[in-house]
Structure formats: C-alpha cells, structure tokens
PDB file of N, CA and C in Angstrom:
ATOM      1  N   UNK A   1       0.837  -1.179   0.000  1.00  0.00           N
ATOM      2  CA  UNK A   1       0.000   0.000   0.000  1.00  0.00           C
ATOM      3  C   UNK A   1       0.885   1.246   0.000  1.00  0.00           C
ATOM      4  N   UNK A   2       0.112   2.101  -0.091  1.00  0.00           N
ATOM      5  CA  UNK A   2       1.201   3.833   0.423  1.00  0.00           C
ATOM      6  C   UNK A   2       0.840   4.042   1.399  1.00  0.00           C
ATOM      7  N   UNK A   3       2.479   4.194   1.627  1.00  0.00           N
ATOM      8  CA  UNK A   3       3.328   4.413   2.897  1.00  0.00           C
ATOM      9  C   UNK A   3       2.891   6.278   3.187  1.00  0.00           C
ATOM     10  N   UNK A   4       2.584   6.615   1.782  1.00  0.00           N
ATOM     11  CA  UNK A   4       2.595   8.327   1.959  1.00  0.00           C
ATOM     12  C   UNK A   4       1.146   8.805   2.522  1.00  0.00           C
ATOM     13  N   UNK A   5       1.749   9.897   3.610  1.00  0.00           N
ATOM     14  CA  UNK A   5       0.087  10.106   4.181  1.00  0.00           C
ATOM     15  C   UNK A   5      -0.650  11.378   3.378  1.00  0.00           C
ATOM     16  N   UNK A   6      -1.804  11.374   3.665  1.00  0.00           N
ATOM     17  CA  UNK A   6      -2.534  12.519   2.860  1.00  0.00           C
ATOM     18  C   UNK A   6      -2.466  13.915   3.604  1.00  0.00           C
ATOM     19  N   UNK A   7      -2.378  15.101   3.126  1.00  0.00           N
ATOM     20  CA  UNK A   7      -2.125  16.165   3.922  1.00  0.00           C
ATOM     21  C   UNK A   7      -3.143  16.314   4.499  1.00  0.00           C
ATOM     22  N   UNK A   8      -4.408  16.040   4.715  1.00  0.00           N
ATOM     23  CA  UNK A   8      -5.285  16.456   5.854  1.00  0.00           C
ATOM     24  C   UNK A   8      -5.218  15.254   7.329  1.00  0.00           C
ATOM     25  N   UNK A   9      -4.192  14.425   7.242  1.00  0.00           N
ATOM     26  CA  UNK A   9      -3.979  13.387   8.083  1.00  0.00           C
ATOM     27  C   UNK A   9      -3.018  14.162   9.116  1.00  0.00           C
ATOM     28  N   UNK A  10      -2.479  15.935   8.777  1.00  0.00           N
ATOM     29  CA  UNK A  10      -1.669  16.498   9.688  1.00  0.00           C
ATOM     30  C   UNK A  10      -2.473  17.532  10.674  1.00  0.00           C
ATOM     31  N   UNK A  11      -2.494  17.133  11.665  1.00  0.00           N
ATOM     32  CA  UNK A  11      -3.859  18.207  12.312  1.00  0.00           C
ATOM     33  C   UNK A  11      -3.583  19.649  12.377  1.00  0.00           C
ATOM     34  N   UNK A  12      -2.406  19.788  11.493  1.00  0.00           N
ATOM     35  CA  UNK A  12      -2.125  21.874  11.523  1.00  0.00           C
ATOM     36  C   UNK A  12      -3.034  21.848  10.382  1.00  0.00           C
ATOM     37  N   UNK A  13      -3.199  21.155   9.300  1.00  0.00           N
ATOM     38  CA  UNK A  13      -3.966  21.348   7.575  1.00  0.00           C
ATOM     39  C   UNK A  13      -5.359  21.102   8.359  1.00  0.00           C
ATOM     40  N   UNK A  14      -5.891  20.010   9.211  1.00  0.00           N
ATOM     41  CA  UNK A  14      -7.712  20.476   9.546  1.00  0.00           C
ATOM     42  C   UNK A  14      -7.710  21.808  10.488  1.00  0.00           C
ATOM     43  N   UNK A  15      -6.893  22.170  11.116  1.00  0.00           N
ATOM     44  CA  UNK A  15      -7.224  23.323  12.352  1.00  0.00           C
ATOM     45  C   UNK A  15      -6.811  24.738  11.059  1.00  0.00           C
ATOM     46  N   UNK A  16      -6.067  24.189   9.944  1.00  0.00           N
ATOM     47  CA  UNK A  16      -6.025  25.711   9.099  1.00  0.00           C
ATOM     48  C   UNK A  16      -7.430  25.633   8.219  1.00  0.00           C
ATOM     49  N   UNK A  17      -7.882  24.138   8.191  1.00  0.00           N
ATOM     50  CA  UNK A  17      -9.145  24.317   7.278  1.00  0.00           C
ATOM     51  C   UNK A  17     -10.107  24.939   8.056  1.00  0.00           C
ATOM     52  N   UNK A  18     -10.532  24.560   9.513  1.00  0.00           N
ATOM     53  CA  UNK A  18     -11.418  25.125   9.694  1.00  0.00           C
ATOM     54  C   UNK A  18     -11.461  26.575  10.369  1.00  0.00           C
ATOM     55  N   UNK A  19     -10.343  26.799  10.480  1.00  0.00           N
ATOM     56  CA  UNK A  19     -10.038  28.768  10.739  1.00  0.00           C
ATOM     57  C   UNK A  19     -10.327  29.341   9.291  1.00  0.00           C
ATOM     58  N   UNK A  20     -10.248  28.787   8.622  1.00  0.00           N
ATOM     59  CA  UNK A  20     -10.573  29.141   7.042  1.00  0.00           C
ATOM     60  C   UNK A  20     -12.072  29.276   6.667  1.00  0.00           C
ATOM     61  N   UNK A  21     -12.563  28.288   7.467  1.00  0.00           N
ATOM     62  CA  UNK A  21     -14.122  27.977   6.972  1.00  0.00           C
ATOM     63  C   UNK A  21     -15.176  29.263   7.764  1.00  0.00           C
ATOM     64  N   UNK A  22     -14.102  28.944   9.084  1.00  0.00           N
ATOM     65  CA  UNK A  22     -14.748  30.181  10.016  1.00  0.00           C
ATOM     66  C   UNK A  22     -14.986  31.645   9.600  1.00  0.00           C
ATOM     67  N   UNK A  23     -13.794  31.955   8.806  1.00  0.00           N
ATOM     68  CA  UNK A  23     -13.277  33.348   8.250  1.00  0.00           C
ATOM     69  C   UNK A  23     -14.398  33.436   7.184  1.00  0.00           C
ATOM     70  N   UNK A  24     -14.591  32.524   6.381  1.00  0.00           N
ATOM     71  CA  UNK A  24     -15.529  32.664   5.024  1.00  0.00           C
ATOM     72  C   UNK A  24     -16.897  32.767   5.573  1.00  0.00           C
ATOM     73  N   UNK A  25     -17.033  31.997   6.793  1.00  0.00           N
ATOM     74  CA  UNK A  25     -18.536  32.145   7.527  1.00  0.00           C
ATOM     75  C   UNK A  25     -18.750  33.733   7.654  1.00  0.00           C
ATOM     76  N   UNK A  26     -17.830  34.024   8.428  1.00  0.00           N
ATOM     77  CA  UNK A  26     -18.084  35.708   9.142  1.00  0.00           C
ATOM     78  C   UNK A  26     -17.909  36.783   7.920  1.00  0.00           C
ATOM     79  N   UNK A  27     -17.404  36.257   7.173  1.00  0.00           N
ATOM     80  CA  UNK A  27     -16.791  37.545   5.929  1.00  0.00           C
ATOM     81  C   UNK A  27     -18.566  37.485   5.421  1.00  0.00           C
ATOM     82  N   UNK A  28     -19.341  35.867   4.581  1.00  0.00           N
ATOM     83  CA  UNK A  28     -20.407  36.274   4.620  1.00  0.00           C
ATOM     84  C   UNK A  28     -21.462  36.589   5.185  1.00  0.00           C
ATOM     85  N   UNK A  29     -21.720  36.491   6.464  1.00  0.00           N
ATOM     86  CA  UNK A  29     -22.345  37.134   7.619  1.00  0.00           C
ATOM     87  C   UNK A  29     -21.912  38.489   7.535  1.00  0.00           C
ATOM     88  N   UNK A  30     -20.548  38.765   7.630  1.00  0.00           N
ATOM     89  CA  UNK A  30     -20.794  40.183   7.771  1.00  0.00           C
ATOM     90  C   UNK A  30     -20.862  41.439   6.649  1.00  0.00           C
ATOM     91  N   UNK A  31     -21.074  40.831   5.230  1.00  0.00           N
ATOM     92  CA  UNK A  31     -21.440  41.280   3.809  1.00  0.00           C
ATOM     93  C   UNK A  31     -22.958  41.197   3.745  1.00  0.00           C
ATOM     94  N   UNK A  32     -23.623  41.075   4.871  1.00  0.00           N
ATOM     95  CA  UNK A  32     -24.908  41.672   4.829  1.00  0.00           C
ATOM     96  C   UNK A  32     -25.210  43.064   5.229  1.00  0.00           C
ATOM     97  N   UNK A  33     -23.895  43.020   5.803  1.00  0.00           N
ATOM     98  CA  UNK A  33     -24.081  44.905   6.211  1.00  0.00           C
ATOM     99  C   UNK A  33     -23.949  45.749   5.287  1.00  0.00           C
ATOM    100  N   UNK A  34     -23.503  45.282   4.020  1.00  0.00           N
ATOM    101  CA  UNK A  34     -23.001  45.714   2.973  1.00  0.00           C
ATOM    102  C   UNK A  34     -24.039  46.052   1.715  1.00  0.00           C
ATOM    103  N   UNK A  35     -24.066  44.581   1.764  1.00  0.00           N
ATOM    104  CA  UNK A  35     -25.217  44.225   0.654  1.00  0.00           C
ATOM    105  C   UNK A  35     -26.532  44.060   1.462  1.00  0.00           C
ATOM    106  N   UNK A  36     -27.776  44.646   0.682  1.00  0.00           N
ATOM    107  CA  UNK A  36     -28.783  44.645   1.007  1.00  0.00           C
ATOM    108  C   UNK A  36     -29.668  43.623   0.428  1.00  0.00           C
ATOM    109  N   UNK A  37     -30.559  42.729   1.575  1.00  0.00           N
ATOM    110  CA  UNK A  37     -31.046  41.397   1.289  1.00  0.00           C
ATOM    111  C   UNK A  37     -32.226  41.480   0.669  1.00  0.00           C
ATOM    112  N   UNK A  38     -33.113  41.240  -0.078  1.00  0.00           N
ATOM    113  CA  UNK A  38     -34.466  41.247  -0.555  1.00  0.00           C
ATOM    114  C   UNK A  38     -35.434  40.284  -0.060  1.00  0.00           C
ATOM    115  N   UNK A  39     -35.806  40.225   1.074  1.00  0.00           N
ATOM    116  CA  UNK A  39     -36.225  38.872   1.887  1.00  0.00           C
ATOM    117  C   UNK A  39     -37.359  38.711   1.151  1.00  0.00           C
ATOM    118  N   UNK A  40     -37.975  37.494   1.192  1.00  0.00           N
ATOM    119  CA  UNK A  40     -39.610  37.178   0.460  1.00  0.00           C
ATOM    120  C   UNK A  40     -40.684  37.093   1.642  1.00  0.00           C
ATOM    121  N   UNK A  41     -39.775  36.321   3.007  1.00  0.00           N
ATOM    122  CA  UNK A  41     -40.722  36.500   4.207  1.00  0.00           C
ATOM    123  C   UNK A  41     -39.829  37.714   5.150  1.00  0.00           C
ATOM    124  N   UNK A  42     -40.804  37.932   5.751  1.00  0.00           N
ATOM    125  CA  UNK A  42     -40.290  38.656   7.208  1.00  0.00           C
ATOM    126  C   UNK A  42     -39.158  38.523   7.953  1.00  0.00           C
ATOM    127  N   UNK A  43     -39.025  37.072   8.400  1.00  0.00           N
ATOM    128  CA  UNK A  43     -38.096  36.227   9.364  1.00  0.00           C
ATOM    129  C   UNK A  43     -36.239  36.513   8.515  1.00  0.00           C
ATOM    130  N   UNK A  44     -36.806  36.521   7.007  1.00  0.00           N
ATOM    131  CA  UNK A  44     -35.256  36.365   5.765  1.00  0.00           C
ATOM    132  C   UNK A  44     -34.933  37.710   6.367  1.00  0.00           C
ATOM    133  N   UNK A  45     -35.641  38.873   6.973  1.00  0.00           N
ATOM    134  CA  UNK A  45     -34.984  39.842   7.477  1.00  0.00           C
ATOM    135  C   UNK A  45     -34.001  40.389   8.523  1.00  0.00           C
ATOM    136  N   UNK A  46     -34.083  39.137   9.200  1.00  0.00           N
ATOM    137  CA  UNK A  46     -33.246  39.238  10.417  1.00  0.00           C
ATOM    138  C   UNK A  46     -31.838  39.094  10.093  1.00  0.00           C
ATOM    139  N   UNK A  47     -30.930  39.932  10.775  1.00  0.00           N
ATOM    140  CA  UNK A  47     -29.448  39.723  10.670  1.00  0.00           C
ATOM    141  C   UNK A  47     -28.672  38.355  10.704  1.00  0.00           C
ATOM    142  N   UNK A  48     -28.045  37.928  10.012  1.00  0.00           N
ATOM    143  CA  UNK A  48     -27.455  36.467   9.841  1.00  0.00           C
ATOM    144  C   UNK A  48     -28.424  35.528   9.612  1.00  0.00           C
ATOM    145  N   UNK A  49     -29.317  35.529   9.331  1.00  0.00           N
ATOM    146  CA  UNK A  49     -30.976  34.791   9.111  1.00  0.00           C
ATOM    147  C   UNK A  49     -30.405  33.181   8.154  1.00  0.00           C
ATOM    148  N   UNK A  50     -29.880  33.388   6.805  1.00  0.00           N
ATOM    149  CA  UNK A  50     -28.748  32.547   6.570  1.00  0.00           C
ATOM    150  C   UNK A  50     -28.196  31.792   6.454  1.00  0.00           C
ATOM    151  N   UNK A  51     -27.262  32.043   8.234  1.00  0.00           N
ATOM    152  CA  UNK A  51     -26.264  31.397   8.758  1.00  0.00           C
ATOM    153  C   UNK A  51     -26.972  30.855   9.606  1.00  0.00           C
ATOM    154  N   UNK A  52     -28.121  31.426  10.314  1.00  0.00           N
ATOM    155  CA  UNK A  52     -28.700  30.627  11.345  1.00  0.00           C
ATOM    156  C   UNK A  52     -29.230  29.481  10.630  1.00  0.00           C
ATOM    157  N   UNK A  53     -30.089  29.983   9.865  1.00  0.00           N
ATOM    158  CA  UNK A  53     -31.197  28.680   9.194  1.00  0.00           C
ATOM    159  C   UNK A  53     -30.005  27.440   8.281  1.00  0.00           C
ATOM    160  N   UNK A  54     -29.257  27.735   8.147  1.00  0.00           N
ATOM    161  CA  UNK A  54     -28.621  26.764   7.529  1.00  0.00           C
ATOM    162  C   UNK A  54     -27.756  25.780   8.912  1.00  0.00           C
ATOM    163  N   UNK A  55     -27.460  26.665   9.950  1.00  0.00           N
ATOM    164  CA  UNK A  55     -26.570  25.844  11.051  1.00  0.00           C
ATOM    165  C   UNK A  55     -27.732  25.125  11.695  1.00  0.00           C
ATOM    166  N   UNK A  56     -29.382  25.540  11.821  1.00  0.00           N
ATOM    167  CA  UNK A  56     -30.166  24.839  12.219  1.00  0.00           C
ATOM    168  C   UNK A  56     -30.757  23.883  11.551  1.00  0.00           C
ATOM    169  N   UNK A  57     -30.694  23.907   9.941  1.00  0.00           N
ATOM    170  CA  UNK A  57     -31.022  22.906   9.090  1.00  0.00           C
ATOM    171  C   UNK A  57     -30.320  21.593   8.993  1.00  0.00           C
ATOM    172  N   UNK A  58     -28.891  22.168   9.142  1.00  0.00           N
ATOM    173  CA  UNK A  58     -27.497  21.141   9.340  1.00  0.00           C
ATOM    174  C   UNK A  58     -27.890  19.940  10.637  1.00  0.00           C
ATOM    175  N   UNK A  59     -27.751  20.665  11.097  1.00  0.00           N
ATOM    176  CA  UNK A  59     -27.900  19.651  12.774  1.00  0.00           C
ATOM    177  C   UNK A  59     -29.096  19.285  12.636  1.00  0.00           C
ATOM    178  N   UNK A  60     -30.233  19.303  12.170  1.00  0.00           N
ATOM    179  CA  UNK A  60     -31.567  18.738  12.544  1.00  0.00           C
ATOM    180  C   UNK A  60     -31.188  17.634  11.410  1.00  0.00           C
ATOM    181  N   UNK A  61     -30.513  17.672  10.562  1.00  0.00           N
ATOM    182  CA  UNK A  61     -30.486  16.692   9.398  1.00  0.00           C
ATOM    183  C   UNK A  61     -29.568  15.471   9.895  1.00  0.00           C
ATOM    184  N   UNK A  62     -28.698  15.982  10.987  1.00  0.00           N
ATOM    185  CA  UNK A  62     -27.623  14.930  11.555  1.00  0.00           C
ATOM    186  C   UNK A  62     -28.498  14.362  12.812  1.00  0.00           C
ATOM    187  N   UNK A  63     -29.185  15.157  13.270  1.00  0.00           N
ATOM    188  CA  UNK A  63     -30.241  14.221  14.363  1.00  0.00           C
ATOM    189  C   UNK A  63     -31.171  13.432  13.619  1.00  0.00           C
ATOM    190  N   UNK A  64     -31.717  13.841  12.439  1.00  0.00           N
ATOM    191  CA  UNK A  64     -32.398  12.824  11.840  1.00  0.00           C
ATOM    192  C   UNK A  64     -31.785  11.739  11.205  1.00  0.00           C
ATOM    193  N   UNK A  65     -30.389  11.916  10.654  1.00  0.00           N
ATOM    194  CA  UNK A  65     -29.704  10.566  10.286  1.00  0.00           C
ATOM    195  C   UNK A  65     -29.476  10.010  11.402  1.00  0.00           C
ATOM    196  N   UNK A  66     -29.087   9.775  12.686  1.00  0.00           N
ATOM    197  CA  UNK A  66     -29.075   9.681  13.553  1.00  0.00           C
ATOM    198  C   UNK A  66     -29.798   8.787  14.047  1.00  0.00           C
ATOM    199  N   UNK A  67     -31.228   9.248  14.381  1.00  0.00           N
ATOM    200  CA  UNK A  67     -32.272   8.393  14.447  1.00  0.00           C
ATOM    201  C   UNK A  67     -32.837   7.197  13.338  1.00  0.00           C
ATOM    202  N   UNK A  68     -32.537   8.163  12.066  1.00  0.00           N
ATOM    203  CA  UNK A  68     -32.840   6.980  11.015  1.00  0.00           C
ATOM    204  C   UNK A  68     -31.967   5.728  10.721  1.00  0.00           C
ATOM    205  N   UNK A  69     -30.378   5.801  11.783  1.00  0.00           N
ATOM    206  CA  UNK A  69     -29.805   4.600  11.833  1.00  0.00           C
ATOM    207  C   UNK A  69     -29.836   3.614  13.002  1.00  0.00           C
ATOM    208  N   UNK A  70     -30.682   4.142  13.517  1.00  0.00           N
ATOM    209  CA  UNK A  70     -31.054   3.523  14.976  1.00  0.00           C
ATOM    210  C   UNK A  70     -32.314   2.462  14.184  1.00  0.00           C
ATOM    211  N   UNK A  71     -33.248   3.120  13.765  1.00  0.00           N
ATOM    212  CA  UNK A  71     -34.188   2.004  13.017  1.00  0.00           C
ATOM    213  C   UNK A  71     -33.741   0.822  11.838  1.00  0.00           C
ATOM    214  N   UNK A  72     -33.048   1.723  10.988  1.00  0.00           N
ATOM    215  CA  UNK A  72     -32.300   0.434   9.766  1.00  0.00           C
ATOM    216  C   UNK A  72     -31.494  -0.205  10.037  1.00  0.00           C
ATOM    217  N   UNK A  73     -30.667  -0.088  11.338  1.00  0.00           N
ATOM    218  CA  UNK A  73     -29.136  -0.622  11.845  1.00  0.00           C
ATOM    219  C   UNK A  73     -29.312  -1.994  11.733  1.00  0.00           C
ATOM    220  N   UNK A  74     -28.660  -2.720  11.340  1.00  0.00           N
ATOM    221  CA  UNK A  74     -28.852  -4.397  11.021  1.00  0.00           C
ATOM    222  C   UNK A  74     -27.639  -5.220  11.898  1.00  0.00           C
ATOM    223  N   UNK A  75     -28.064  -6.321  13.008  1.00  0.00           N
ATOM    224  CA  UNK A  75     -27.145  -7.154  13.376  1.00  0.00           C
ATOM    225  C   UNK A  75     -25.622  -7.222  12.125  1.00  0.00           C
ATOM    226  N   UNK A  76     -24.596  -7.371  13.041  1.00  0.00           N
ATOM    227  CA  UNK A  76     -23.502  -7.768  11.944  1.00  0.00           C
ATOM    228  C   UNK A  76     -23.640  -9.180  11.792  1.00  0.00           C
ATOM    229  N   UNK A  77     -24.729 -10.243  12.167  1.00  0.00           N
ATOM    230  CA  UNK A  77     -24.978 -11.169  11.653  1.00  0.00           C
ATOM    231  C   UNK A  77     -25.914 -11.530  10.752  1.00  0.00           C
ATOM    232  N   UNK A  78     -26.783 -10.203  10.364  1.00  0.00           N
ATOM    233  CA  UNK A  78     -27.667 -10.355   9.637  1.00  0.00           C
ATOM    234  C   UNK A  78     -28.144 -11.148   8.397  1.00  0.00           C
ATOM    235  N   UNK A  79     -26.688 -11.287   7.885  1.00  0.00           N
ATOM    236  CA  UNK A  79     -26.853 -12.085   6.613  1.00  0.00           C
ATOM    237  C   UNK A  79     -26.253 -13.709   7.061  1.00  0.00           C
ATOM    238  N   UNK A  80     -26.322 -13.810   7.321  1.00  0.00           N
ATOM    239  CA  UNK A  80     -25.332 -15.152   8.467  1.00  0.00           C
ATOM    240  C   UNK A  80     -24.087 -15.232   8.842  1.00  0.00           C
ATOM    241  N   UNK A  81     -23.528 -16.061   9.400  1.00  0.00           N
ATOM    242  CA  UNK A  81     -21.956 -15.996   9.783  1.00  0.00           C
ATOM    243  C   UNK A  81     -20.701 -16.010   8.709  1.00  0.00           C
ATOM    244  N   UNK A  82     -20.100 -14.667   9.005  1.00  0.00           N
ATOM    245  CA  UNK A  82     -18.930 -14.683   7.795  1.00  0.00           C
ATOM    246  C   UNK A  82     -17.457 -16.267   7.902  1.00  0.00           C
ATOM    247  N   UNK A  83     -17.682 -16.432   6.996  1.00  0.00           N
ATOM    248  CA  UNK A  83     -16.856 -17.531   7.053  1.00  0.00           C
ATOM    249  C   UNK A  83     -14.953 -17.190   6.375  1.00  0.00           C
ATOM    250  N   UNK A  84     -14.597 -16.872   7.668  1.00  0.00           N
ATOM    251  CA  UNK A  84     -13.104 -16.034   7.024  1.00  0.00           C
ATOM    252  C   UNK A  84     -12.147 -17.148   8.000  1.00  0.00           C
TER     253      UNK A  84
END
C-alpha cells in the first residue's frame, strides 16, 4: 500500500481548514451589512438569518440521520456468519 500520508492526516492542515471555513462564515455574515437582502418572508430579514437557518437545518439533518440509523441498523450477523 502507500506508505505516503494525505495532507489532511496532519492536524495543523484540519485546524487551518477550519479557521478558514470560520473566516468565510463571518466575511459572509458580515457582507450583509453591505449588501442589502431582498427577503420574500419577514423572518429572511433578520441579521445572519442565513447562517442561522442553515446551522439549524445542518444539525436537525444529523439528528435525523441519527435516528434513522437507529431504526435500519442491522445485526452484523444479519446475513449469516462470515466464514473467514
């Protein structure tokens, strides 16, 4: 196999990815002060509206996978005994 590791296997390249991700979060959060939003409802008016609804969409989608592997989860014998 390779012996060579992948650069996100060095934890300075994930802690620079996600200071990176952070920076792009706030730069567009804070380019609403800038740019003016055209909301369709009321609520699209609120400051960071967004960032919220998308960080609350995120996590409700990981609690629902979550739960939805609690119901499909299958014995590791399910299909019968591996013969190795």
């Amino acid at each position: 196999m390779h012996d060579k590791t992948h650069w996100l296997d060095q934890p300075r390249n994930v802690k620079r990815l996600w200071r990176g991700f952070l920076v792009v979060l706030l730069l567009t959060v804070l380019a609403q002060l800038v740019v003016h939003p055209h909301p369709h409802f009321e609520i699209e008016s609120v400051f960071a509206f967004s960032a919220w609804y998308g960080f609350a969409v995120c996590a409700a989608m990981i609690v629902l996978a979550k739960a939805l592997a609690l119901v499909l989860k299958r014995p590791d014998t399910y299909y019968g005994k591996r013969d190795d």
